[in-house]
Protein backbone atom coordinates (compact mmCIF):
# COMPACT_ATOMS: atom_id res chain seq x y z
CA UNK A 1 0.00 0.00 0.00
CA UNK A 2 1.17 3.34 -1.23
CA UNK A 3 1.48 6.00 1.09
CA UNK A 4 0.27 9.35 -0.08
CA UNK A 5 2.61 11.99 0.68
CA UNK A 6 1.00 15.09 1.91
CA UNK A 7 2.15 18.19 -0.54
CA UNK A 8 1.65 22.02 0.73
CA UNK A 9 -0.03 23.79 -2.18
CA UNK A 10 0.44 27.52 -1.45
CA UNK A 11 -2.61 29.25 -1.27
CA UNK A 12 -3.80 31.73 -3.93
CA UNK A 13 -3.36 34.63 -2.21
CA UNK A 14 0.17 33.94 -2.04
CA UNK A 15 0.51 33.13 -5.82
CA UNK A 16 -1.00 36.35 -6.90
CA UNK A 17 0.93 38.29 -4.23
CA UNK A 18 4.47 36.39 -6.03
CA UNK A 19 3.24 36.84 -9.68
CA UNK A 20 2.03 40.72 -9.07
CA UNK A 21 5.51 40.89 -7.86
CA UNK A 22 6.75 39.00 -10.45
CA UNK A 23 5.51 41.56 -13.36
CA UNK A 24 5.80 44.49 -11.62
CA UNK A 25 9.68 43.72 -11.30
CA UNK A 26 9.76 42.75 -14.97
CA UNK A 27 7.46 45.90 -16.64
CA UNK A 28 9.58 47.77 -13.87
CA UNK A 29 13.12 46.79 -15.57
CA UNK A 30 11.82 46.80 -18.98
CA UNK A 31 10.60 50.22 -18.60
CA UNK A 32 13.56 51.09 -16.57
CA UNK A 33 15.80 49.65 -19.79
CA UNK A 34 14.46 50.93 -22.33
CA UNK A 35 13.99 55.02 -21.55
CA UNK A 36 17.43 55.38 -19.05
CA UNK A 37 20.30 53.20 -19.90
CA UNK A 38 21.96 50.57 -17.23
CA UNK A 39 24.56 52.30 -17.08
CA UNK A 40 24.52 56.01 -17.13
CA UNK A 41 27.11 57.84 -18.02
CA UNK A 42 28.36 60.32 -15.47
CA UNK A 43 27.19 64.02 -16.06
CA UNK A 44 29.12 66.48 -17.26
CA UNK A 45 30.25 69.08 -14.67
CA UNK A 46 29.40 72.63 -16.58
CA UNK A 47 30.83 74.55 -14.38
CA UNK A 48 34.24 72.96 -14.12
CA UNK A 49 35.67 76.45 -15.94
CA UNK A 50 36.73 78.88 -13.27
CA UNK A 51 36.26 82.58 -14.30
CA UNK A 52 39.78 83.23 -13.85
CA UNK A 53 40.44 80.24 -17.02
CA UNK A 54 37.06 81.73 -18.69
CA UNK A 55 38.28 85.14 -19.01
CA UNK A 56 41.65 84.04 -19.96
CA UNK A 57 40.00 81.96 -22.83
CA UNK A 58 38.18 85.15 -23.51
CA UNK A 59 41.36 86.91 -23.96
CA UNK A 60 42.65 84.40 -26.29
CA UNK A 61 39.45 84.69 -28.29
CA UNK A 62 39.90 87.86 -28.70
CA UNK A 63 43.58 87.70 -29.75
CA UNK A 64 42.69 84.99 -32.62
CA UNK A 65 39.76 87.10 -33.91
CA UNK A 66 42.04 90.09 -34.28
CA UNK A 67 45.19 87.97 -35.92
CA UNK A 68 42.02 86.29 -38.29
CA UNK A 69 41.38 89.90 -39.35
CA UNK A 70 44.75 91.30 -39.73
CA UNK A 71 45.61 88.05 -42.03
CA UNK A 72 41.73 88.40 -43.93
CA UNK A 73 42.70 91.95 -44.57
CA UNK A 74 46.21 91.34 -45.93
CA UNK A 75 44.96 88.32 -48.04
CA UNK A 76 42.29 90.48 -49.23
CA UNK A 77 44.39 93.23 -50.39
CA UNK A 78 46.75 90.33 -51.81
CA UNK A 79 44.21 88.47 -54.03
CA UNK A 80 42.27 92.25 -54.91
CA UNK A 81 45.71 93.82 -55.87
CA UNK A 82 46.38 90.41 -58.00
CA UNK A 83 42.96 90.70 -59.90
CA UNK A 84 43.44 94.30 -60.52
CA UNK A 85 46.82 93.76 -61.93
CA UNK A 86 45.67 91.14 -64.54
CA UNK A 87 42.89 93.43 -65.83
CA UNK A 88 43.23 95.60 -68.69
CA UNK A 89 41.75 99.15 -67.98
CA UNK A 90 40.79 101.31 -70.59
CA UNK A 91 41.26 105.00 -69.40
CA UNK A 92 38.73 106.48 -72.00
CA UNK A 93 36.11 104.16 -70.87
CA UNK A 94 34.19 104.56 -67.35
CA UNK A 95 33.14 101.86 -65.18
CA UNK A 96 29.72 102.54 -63.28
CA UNK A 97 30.12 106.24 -64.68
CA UNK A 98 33.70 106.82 -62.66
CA UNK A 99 36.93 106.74 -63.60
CA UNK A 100 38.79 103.56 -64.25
CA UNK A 101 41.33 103.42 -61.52
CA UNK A 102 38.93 105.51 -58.99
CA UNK A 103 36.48 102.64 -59.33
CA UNK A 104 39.05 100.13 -58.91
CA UNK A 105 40.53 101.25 -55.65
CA UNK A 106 36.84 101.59 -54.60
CA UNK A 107 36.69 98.04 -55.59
CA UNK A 108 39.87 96.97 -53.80
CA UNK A 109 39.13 98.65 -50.47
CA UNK A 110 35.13 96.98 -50.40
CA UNK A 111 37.02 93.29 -50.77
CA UNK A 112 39.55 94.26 -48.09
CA UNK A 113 36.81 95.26 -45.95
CA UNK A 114 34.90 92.22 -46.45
CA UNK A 115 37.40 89.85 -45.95
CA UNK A 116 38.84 91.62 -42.85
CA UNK A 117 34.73 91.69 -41.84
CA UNK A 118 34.88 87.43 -42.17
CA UNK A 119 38.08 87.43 -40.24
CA UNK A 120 37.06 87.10 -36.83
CA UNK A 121 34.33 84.34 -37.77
CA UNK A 122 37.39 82.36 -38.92
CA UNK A 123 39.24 83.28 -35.81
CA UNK A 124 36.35 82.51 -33.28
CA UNK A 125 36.07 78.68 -34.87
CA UNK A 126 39.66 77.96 -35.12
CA UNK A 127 39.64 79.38 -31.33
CA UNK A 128 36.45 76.62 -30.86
CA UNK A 129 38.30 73.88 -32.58
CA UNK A 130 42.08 74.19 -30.97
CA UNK A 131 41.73 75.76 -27.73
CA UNK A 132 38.20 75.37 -26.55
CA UNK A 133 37.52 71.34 -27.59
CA UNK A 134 35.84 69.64 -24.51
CA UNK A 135 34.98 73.11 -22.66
CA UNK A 136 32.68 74.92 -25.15
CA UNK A 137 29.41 74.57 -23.07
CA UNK A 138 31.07 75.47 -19.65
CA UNK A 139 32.62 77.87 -21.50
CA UNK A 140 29.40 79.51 -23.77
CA UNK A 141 27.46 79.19 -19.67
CA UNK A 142 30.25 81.29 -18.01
CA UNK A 143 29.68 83.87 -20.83
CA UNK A 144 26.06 84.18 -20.43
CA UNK A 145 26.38 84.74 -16.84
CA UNK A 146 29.68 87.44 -17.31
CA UNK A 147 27.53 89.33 -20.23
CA UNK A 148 24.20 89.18 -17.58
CA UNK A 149 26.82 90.65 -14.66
CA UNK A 150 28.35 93.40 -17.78
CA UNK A 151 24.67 94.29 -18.63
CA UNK A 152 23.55 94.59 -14.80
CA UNK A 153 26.67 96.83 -13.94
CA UNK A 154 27.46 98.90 -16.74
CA UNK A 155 26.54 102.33 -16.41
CA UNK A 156 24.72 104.89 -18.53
CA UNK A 157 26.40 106.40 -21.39
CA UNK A 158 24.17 109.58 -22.09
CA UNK A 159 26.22 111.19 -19.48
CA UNK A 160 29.82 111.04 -20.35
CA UNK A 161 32.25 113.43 -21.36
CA UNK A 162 36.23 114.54 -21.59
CA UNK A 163 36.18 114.77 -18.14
CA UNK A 164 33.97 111.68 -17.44
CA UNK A 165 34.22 108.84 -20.16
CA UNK A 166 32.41 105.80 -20.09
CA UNK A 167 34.21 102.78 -18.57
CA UNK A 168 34.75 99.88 -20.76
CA UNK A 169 30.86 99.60 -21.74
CA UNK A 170 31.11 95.87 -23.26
CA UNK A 171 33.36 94.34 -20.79
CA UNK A 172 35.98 93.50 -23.69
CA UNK A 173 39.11 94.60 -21.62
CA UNK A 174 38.38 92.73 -18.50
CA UNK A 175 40.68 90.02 -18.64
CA UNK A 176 40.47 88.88 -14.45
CA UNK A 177 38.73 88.90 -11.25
CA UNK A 178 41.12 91.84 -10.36
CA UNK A 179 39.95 93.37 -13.55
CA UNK A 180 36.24 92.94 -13.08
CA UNK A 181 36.69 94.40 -9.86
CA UNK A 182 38.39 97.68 -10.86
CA UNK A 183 35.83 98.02 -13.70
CA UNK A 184 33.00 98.29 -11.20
CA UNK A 185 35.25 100.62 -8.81
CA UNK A 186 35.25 102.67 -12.05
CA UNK A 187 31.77 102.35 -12.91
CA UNK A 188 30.87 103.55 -9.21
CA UNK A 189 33.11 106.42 -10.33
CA UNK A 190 31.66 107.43 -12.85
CA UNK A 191 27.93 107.12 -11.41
CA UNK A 192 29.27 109.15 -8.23
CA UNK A 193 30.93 111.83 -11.05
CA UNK A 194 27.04 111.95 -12.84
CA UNK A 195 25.47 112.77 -9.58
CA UNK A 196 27.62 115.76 -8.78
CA UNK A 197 27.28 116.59 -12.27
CA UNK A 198 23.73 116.72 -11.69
CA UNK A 199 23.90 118.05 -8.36
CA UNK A 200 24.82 121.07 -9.38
């Protein structure tokens, strides 16, 4: 005679309780999986750039932008003066109703002008591309924030004069702390200045 071993069938509360679990895990990890990755990659720290290194980079900037513009120019003048050279002018015929070589030295000048005008476009991305790489976004932040402090700060130019002259309105020769500091010392200056001005 067989015996009959007793088996514990777990009831169906418990089941349900395991298999809710079950699919909430799974719909959990799926949905988990598919809109953020496993493994996130750390974020980016945007404001790694001190404002010390920002204005510094600003400096540079500002050096490339004026070497692009001084080499645009000269190139310009290079490649106009070439053109000019090659083209046979008749000096009894006008060209837009001027004279020949007044209307090419018109010419010449507009073409410098343009390419010294495309210079500092050139500069600013060769700036981007060799000295900025990895730190263009803390870099374009720090910038919003300095042009918010320049625009906050800066003082009224309806006012100046010999006597009083406007401090460094854009902020383009602050290249420090120490700098930024003495350009609102100046600015206070020149609002305490107005005042007496209007004082009297």
């Amino acid at each position: 005679m067989s015996r009959c071993v007793p088996t514990t069938v777990p009831s169906r509360s418990i089941l349900s309780r395991f298999s809710c679990n079950v699919t909430t895990r799974v719909s959990i990890r799926s949905f988990t999986s598919s809109v953020f990755p496993l493994n996130p990659e750390p974020a980016k720290d945007h404001s790694a750039l001190s404002w010390n290194e920002f204005l510094r980079y600003r400096t540079y900037r500002r050096g490339f932008q004026v070497a692009s513009m001084g080499i645009s120019g000269l190139a310009g003048v290079i490649v106009g003066w070439e053109y000019i050279s090659s083209v046979n002018i008749d000096p009894t015929q006008m060209i837009f109703g001027f004279d020949p070589l007044l209307a090419m030295g018109a010419g010449l000048f507009l073409f410098t002008g343009f390419c010294a005008l495309l210079g500092p476009l050139l500069g600013n991305f060769v700036f981007n591309f060799l000295v900025l790489r990895s730190k263009r976004i803390p870099f374009r932040l720090k910038e919003d924030l300095f042009l918010q402090h320049v625009r906050k700060n800066r003082v009224d130019p309806s006012y100046q004069s010999f006597a009083n002259p406007v401090p460094d309105y854009y902020g383009e020769k602050i290249t420090s702390l120490h700098g930024y500091r003495r350009w609102l010392r100046n600015c206070a200056a020149y609002r305490k200045k107005r005042d007496e001005f209007l004082k009297t």
